[in-house]
Protein backbone atom coordinates (compact mmCIF):
# COMPACT_ATOMS: atom_id res chain seq x y z
CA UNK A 1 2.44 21.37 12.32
CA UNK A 2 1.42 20.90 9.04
CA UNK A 3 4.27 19.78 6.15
CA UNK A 4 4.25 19.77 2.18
CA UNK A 5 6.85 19.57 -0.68
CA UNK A 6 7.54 22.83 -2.05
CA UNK A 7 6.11 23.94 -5.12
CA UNK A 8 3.65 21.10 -4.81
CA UNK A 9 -0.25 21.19 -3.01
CA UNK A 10 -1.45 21.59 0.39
CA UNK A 11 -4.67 21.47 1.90
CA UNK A 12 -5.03 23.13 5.16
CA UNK A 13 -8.34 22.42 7.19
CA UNK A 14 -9.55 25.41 9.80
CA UNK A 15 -12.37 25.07 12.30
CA UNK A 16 -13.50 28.07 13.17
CA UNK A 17 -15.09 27.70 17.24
CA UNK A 18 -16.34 30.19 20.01
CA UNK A 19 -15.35 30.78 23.39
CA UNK A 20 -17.30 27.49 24.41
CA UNK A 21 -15.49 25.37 21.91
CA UNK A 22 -19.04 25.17 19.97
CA UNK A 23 -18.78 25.34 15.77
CA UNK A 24 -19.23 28.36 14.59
CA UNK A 25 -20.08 30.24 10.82
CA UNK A 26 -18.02 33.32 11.29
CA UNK A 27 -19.14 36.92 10.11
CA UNK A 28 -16.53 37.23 8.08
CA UNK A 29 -12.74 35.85 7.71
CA UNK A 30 -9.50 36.65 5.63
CA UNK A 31 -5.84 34.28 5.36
CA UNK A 32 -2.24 35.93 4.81
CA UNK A 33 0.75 33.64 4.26
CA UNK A 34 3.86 34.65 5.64
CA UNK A 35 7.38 33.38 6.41
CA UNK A 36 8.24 33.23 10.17
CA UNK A 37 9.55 36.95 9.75
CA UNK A 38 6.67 38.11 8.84
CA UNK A 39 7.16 38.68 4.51
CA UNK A 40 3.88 38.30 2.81
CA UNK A 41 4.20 35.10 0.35
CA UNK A 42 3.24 34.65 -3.15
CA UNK A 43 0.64 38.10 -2.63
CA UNK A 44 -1.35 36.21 -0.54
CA UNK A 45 -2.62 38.61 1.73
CA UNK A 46 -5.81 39.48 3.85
CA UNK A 47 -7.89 36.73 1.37
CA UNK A 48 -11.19 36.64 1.67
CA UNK A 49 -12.60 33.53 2.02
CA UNK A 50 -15.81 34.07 0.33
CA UNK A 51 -17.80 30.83 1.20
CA UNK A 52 -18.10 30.85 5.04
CA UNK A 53 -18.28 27.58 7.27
CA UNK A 54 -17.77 26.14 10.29
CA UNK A 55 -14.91 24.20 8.31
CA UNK A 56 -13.25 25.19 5.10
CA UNK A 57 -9.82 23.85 3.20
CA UNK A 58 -7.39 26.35 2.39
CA UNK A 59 -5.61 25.17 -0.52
CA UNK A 60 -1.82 26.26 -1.08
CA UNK A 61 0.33 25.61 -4.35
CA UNK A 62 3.18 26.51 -6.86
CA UNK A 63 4.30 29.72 -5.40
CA UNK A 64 2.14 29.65 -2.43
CA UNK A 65 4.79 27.02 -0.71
CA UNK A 66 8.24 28.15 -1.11
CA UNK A 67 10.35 26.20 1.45
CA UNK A 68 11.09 26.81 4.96
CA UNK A 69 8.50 27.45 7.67
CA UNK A 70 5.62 29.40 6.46
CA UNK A 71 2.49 30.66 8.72
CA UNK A 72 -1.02 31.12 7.64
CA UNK A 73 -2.73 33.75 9.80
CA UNK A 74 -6.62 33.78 10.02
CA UNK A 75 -8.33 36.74 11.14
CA UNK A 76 -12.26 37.48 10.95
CA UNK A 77 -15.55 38.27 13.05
CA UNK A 78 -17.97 36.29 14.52
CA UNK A 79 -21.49 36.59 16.76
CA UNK A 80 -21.60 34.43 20.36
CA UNK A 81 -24.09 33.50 23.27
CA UNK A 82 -21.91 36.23 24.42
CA UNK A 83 -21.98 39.34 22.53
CA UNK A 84 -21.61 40.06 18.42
CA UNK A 85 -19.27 40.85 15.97
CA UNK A 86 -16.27 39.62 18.81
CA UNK A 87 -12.80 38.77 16.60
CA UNK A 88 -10.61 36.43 16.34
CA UNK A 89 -7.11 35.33 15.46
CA UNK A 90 -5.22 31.84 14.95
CA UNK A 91 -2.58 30.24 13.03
CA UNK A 92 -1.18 27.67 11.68
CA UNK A 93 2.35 26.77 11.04
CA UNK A 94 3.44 24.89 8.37
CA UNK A 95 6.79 23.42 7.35
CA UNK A 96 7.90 23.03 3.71
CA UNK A 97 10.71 20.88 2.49
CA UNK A 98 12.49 21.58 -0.71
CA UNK A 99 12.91 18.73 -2.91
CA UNK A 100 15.96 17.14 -3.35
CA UNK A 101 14.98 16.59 -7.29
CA UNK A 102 13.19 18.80 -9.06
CA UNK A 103 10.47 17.66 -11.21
CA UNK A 104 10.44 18.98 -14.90
């Protein structure tokens, strides 16, 4: 589990693999942030994530990370050895502290 400072910046790195654990470019992919219940943060949802890669940095800041634990849910497409256009889904938790001082 990932953890940042809230209000500050977070990068969070997703691989995106097939059923044989191989690197894959996927189809096509979207992010939502949400609290653990589910509430969509700071608007961020169903994001496209325009430049496709086996590996790309979602960045999170100001308003993005608001304290508590916070989930980043990626969703998209992809073609295999198997068959094409097959989803997926992961996540990835992430904790954020509120600071004891705030900065001005």
């Amino acid at each position: 589990m990932a953890e940042f400072r809230a209000g500050g910046t977070g990068f969070v790195d997703i691989t995106f693999r097939d059923e044989d654990d191989n690197l894959v470019v996927p189809n096509s992919a979207t992010w939502t942030l949400t609290n653990e219940n589910g509430r969509i943060i700071n608007g961020r949802q169903a994001v496209a994530i325009a430049a496709l890669a086996e590996e790309i940095t979602i960045v999170l800041f100001g308003d993005d990370l608001i304290g508590g634990r916070q989930i980043i849910h990626i969703c998209g497409r992809y073609d295999s050895t198997e068959a094409n256009d097959l989803p997926f889904r992961d996540w990835h938790i992430i904790d954020v502290k509120q600071p004891v001082y705030e900065c001005a």
